[in-house]
Protein backbone atom coordinates (compact mmCIF):
# COMPACT_ATOMS: atom_id res chain seq x y z
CA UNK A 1 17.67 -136.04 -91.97
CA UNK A 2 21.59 -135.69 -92.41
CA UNK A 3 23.70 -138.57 -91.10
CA UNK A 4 24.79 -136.21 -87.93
CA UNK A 5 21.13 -135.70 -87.14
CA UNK A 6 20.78 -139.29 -87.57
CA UNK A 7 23.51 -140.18 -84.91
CA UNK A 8 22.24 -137.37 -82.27
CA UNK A 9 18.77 -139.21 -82.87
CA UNK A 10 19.95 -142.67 -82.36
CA UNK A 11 22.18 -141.12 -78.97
CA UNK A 12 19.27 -140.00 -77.29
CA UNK A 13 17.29 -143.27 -78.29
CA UNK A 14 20.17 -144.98 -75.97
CA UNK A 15 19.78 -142.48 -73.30
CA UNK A 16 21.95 -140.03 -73.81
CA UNK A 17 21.21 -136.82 -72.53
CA UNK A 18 22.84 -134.81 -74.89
CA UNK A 19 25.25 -135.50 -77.71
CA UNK A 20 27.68 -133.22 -79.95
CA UNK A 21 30.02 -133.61 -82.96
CA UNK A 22 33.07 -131.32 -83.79
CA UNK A 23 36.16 -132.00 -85.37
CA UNK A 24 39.25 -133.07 -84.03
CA UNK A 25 41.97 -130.82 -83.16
CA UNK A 26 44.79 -130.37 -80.67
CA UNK A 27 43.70 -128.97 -77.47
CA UNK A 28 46.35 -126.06 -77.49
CA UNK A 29 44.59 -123.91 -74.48
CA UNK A 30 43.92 -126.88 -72.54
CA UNK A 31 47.09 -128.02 -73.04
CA UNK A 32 48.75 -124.78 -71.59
CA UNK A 33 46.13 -124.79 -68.21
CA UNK A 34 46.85 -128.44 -67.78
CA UNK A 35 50.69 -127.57 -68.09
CA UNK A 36 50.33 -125.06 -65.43
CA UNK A 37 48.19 -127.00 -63.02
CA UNK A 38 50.80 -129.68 -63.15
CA UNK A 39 53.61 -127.94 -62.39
CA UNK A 40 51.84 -126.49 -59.36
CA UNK A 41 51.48 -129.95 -57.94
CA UNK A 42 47.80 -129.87 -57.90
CA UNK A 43 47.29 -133.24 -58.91
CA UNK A 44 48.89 -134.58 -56.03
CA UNK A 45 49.90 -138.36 -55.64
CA UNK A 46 48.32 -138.95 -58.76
CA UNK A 47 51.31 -139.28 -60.52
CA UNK A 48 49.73 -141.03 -63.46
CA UNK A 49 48.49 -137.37 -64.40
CA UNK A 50 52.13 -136.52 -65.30
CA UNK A 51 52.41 -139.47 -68.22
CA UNK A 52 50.91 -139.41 -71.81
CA UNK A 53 50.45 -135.43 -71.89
CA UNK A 54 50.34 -135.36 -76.12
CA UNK A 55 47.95 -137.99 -75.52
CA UNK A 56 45.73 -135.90 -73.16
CA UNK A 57 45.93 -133.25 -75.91
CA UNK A 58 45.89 -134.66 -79.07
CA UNK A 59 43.33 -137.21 -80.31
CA UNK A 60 45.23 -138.44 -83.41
CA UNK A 61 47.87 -140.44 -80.88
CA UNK A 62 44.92 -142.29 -79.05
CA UNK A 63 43.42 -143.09 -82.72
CA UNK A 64 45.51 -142.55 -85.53
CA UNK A 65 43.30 -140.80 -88.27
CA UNK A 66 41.24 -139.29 -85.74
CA UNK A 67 39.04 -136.72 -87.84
CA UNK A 68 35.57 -136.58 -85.52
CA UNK A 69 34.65 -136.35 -82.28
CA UNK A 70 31.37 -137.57 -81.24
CA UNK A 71 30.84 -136.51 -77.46
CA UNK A 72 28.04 -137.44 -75.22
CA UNK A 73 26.54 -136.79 -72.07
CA UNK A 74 24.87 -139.31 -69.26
CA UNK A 75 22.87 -137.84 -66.81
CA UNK A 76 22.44 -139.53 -63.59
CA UNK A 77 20.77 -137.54 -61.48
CA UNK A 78 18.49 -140.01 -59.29
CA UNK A 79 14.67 -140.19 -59.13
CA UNK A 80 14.93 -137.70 -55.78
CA UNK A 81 18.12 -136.27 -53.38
CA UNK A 82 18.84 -138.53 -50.80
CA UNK A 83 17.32 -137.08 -47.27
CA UNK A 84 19.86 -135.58 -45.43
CA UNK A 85 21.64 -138.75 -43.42
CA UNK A 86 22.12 -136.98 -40.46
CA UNK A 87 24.33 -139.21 -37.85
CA UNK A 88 25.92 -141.54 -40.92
CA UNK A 89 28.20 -141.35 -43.70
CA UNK A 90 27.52 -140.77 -47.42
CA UNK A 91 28.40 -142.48 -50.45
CA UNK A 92 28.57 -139.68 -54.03
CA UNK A 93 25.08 -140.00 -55.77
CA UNK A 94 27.34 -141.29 -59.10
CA UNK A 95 28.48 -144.27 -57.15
CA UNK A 96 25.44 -145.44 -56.30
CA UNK A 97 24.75 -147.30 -59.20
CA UNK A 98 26.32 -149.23 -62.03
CA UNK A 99 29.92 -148.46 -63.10
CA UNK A 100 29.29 -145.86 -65.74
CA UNK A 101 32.54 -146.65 -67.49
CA UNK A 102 30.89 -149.94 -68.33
CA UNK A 103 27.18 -148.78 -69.13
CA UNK A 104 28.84 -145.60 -71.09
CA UNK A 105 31.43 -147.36 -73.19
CA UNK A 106 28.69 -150.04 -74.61
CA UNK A 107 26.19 -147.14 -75.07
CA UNK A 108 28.69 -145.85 -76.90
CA UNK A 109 29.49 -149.29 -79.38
CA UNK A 110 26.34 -149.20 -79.83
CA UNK A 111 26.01 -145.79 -81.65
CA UNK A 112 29.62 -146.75 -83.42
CA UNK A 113 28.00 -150.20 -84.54
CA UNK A 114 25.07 -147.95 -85.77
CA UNK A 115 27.04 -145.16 -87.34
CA UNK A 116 29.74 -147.63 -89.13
CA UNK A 117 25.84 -149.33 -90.62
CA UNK A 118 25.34 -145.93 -92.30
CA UNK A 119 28.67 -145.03 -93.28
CA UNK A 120 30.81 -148.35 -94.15
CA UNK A 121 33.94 -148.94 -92.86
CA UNK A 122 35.07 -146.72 -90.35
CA UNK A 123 37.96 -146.85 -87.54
CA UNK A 124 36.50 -145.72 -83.63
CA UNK A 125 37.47 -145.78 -80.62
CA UNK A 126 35.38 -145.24 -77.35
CA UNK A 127 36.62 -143.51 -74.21
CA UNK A 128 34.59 -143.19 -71.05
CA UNK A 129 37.13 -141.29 -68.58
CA UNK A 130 39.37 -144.47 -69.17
CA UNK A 131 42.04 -143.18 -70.78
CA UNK A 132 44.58 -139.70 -70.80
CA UNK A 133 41.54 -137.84 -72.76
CA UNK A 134 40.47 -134.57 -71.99
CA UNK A 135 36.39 -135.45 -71.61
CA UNK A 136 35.32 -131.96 -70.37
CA UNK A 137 37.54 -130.26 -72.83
CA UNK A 138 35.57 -131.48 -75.92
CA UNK A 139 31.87 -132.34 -74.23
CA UNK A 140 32.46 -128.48 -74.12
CA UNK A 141 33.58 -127.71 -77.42
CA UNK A 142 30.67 -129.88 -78.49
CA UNK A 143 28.28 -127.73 -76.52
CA UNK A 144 27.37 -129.89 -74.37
CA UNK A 145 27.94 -127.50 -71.73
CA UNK A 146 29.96 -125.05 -70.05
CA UNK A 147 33.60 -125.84 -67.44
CA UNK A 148 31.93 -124.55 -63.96
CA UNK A 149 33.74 -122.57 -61.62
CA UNK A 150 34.01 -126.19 -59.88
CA UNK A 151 35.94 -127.40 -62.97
CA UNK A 152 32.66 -129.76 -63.44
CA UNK A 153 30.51 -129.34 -66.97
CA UNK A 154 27.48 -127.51 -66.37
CA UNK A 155 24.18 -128.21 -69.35
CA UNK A 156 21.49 -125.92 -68.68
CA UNK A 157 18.74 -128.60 -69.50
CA UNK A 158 20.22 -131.00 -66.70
CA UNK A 159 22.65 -129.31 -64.44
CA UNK A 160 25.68 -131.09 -63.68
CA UNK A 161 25.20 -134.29 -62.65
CA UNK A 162 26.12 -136.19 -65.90
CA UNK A 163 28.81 -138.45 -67.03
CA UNK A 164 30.62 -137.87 -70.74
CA UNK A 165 31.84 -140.03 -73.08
CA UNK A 166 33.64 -139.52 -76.52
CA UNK A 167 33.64 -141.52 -79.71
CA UNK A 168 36.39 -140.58 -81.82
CA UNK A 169 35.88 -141.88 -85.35
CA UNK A 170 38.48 -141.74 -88.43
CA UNK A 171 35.85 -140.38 -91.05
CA UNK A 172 33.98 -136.76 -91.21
CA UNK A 173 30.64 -136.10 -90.32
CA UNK A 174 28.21 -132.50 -90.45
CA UNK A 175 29.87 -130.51 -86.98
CA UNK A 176 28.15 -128.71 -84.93
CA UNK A 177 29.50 -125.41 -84.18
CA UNK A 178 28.10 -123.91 -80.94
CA UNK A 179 28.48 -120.74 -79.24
CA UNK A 180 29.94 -121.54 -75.83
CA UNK A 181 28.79 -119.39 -73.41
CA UNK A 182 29.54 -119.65 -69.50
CA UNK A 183 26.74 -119.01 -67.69
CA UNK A 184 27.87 -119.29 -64.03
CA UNK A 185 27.89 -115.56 -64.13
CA UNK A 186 29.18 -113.98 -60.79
CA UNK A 187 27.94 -116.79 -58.76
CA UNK A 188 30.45 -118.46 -56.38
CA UNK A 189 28.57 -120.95 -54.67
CA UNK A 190 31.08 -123.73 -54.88
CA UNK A 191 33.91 -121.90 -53.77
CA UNK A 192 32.09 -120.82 -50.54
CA UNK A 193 30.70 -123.99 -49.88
CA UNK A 194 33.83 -126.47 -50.06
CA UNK A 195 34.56 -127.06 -46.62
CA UNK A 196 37.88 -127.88 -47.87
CA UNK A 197 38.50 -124.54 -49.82
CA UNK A 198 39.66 -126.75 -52.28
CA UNK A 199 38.59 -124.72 -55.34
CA UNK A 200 41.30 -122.19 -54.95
CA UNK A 201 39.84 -120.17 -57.86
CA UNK A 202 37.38 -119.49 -60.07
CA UNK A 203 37.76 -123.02 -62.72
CA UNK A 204 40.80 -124.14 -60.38
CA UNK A 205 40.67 -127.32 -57.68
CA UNK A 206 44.14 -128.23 -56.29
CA UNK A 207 42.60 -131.78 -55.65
CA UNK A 208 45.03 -132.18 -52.71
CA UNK A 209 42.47 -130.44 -50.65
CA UNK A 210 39.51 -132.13 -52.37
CA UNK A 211 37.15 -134.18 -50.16
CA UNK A 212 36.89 -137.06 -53.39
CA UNK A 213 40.53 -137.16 -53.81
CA UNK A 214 41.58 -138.10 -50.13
CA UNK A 215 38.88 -140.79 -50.05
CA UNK A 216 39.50 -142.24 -53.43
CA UNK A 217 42.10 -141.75 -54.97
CA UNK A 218 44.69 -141.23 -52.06
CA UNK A 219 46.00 -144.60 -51.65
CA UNK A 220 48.12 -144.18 -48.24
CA UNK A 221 47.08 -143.39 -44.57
CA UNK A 222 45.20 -140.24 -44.10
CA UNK A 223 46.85 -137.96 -41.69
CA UNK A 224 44.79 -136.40 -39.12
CA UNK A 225 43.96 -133.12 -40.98
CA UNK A 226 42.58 -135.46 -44.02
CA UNK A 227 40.68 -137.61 -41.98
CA UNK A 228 39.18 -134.52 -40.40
CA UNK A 229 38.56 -132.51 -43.84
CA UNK A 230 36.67 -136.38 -44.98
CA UNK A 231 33.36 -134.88 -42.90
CA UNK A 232 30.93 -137.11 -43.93
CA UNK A 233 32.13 -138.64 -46.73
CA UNK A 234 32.68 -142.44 -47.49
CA UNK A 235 33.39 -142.40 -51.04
CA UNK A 236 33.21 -139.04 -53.38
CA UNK A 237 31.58 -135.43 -52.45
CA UNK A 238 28.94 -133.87 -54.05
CA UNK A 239 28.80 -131.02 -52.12
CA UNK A 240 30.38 -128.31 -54.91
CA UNK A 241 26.93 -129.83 -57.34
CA UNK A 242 24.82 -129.70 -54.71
CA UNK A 243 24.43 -126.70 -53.84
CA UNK A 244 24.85 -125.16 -58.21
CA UNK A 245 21.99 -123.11 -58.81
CA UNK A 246 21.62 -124.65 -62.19
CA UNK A 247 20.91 -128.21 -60.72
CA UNK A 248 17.45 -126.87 -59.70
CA UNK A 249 16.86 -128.11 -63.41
CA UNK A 250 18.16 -131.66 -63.11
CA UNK A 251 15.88 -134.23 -64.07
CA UNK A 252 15.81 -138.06 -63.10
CA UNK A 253 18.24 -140.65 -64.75
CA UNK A 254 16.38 -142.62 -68.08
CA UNK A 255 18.93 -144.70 -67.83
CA UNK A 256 17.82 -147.85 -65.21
CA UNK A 257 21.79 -148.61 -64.70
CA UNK A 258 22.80 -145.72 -63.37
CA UNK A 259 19.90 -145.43 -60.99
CA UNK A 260 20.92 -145.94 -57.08
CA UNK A 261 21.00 -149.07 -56.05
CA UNK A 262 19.17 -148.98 -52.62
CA UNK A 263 21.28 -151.45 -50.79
CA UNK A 264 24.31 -149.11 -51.83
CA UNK A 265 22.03 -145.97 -50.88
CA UNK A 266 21.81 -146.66 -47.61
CA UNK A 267 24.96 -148.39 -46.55
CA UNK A 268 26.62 -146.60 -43.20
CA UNK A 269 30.30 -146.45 -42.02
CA UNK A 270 29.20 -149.21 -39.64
CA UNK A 271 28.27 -151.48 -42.30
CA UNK A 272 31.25 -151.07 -43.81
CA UNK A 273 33.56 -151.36 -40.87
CA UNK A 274 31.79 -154.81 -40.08
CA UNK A 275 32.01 -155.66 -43.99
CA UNK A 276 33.82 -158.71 -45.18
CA UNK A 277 35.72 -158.79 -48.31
CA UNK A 278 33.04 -161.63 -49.89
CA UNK A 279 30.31 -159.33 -49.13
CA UNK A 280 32.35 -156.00 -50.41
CA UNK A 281 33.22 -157.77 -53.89
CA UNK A 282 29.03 -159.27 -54.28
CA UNK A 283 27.70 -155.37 -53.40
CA UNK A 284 30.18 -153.29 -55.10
CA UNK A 285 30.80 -156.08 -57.95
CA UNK A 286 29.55 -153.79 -61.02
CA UNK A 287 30.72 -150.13 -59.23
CA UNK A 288 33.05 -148.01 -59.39
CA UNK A 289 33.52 -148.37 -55.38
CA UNK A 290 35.22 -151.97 -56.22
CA UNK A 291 38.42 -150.26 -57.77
CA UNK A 292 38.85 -148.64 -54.25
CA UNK A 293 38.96 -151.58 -52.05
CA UNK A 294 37.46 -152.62 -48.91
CA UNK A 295 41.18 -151.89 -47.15
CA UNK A 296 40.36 -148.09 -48.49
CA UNK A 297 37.01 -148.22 -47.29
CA UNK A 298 37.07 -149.18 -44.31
CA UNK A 299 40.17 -146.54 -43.71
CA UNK A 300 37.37 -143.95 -45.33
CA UNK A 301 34.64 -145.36 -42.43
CA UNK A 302 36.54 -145.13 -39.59
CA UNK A 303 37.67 -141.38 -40.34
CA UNK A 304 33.85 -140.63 -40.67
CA UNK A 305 33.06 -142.42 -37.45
CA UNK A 306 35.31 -140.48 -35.64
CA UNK A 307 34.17 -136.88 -37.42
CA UNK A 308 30.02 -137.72 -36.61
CA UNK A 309 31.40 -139.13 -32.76
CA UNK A 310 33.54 -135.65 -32.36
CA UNK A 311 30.26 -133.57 -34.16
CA UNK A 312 28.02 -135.26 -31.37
CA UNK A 313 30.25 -134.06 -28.56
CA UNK A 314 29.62 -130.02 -29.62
């Protein structure tokens, strides 16, 4: 067994659902789309999009000596779909459990502690959609998957609900070179079902109009129109997954932290209107709801009171 096949064996041992080495390189036709989609202002208020762009592009200035990139996948796809939860708000199946920077990144020390046992010395650095990397961009060139009309990474083992990580490592390894093939065909099932018509085109969301970027990331008042386009939604959407053809063939989470926890399952916008910020910090302690805030929150609940109040009165 060759050191690479060594690695991918050890990966899955942790729970990884899939995992892919290639070499390191700029990211020259990334670089150009992510260009463009700046300059159209589709990033919105996050502003923090704009900084680092050579680091977003080239993986030698987040780890000098970068030569390897060893990209993984997480799925966390939960041991059934949550029953429709008609007459209260909903909380994105990937914040239901543990933070998955956290579980990811020491997943990921783990397979660098193992790989720098069969190797010697070796410089790495792990990055679990913490820092101005490009995670789709090389999970892809990894074949890990295929970029979705959604702009989400699509595996045709798992479907799409999966978090990535990447190692990057200062020493070569055996690369994998797959064939990348896109398989979502002429399928637009994403684009007609945002109620948002937030993926403007085929591989393009202007995340302005994206349900998960008004509750979460958008740090000021909604206006009416926002709080409106919320729907049903407390924290994240999962809408443009839900309804992928290709997550027909997702398969429960091995990977106990990232399982839902049930007191976050079935939390309402009531619950969280009446929340205190004691009890918001003990529940959401180990999430990636904390980084929100309960101020957020509760902003989030009362917009999705008032949507399932107005959706009563048709």
């Amino acid at each position: 067994m060759s050191l690479s096949e060594k690695i991918k064996a050890r990966g899955r041992e942790l729970g990884f659902s899939g995992v892919g080495i290639v070499p390191a390189a700029m990211l020259e036709r990334e670089a150009r789309l992510l260009e463009n989609w700046l300059r159209a202002g589709m990033h919105g208020e996050m502003t923090y999009m704009e900084r680092n762009f050579d680091l977003r592009i080239d993986p030698e200035k987040l780890l000098p000596g970068t030569k390897t990139i060893v990209s993984v996948i997480a799925n966390y796809f939960p041991d059934s779909l949550q029953a429709e939860q008609v007459g209260h708000g909903k909380i994105s199946i990937y914040a239901q459990g543990q933070d998955y920077h956290t579980v990811l990144k020491t997943k990921l020390y783990d397979l660098f502690e193992f790989i720098c046992k069969q190797v010697g010395e070796v410089n790495g650095r792990a990055f679990v959609d913490s820092a101005p990397m490009l995670d789709k961009a090389w999970a892809e060139r990894a074949g890990l998957g295929w970029i979705g009309k959604h702009s989400n990474l699509i595996n045709r083992q798992i479907g799409s609900y999966f978090f990535i990580g990447n190692l990057l490592l200062d020493c070569m390894l055996d690369y994998d070179t797959p064939a990348i093939t896109n398989y979502c065909g002429t399928c637009t099932a994403c684009i007609d079902s945002c109620p948002t018509q937030a993926i403007v085109a085929p591989y393009q969301v202007d995340a302005r109009k994206c349900i998960s970027y008004l509750n979460i990331e958008l740090r000021r008042d909604l206006t009416a129109e926002e709080e409106s386009a919320l729907g049903e939604w407390l924290f994240g959407c999962d809408i443009c997954q839900h309804v992928c053809p290709w997550n027909r063939f997702a398969k429960p989470t091995a990977i106990d932290e990232l399982k839902p926890k049930p007191e976050v399952k079935r939390l309402t916008e009531a619950d969280i209107l009446d929340m205190t910020s004691s009890v918001f910090k003990r529940l959401f302690s180990d999430s990636v709801v904390l980084r929100t805030g309960l101020k957020r929150m509760k902003r989030n609940a009362a917009a999705v009171k008032a949507n399932l109040e107005k959706k009563k009165l048709r």
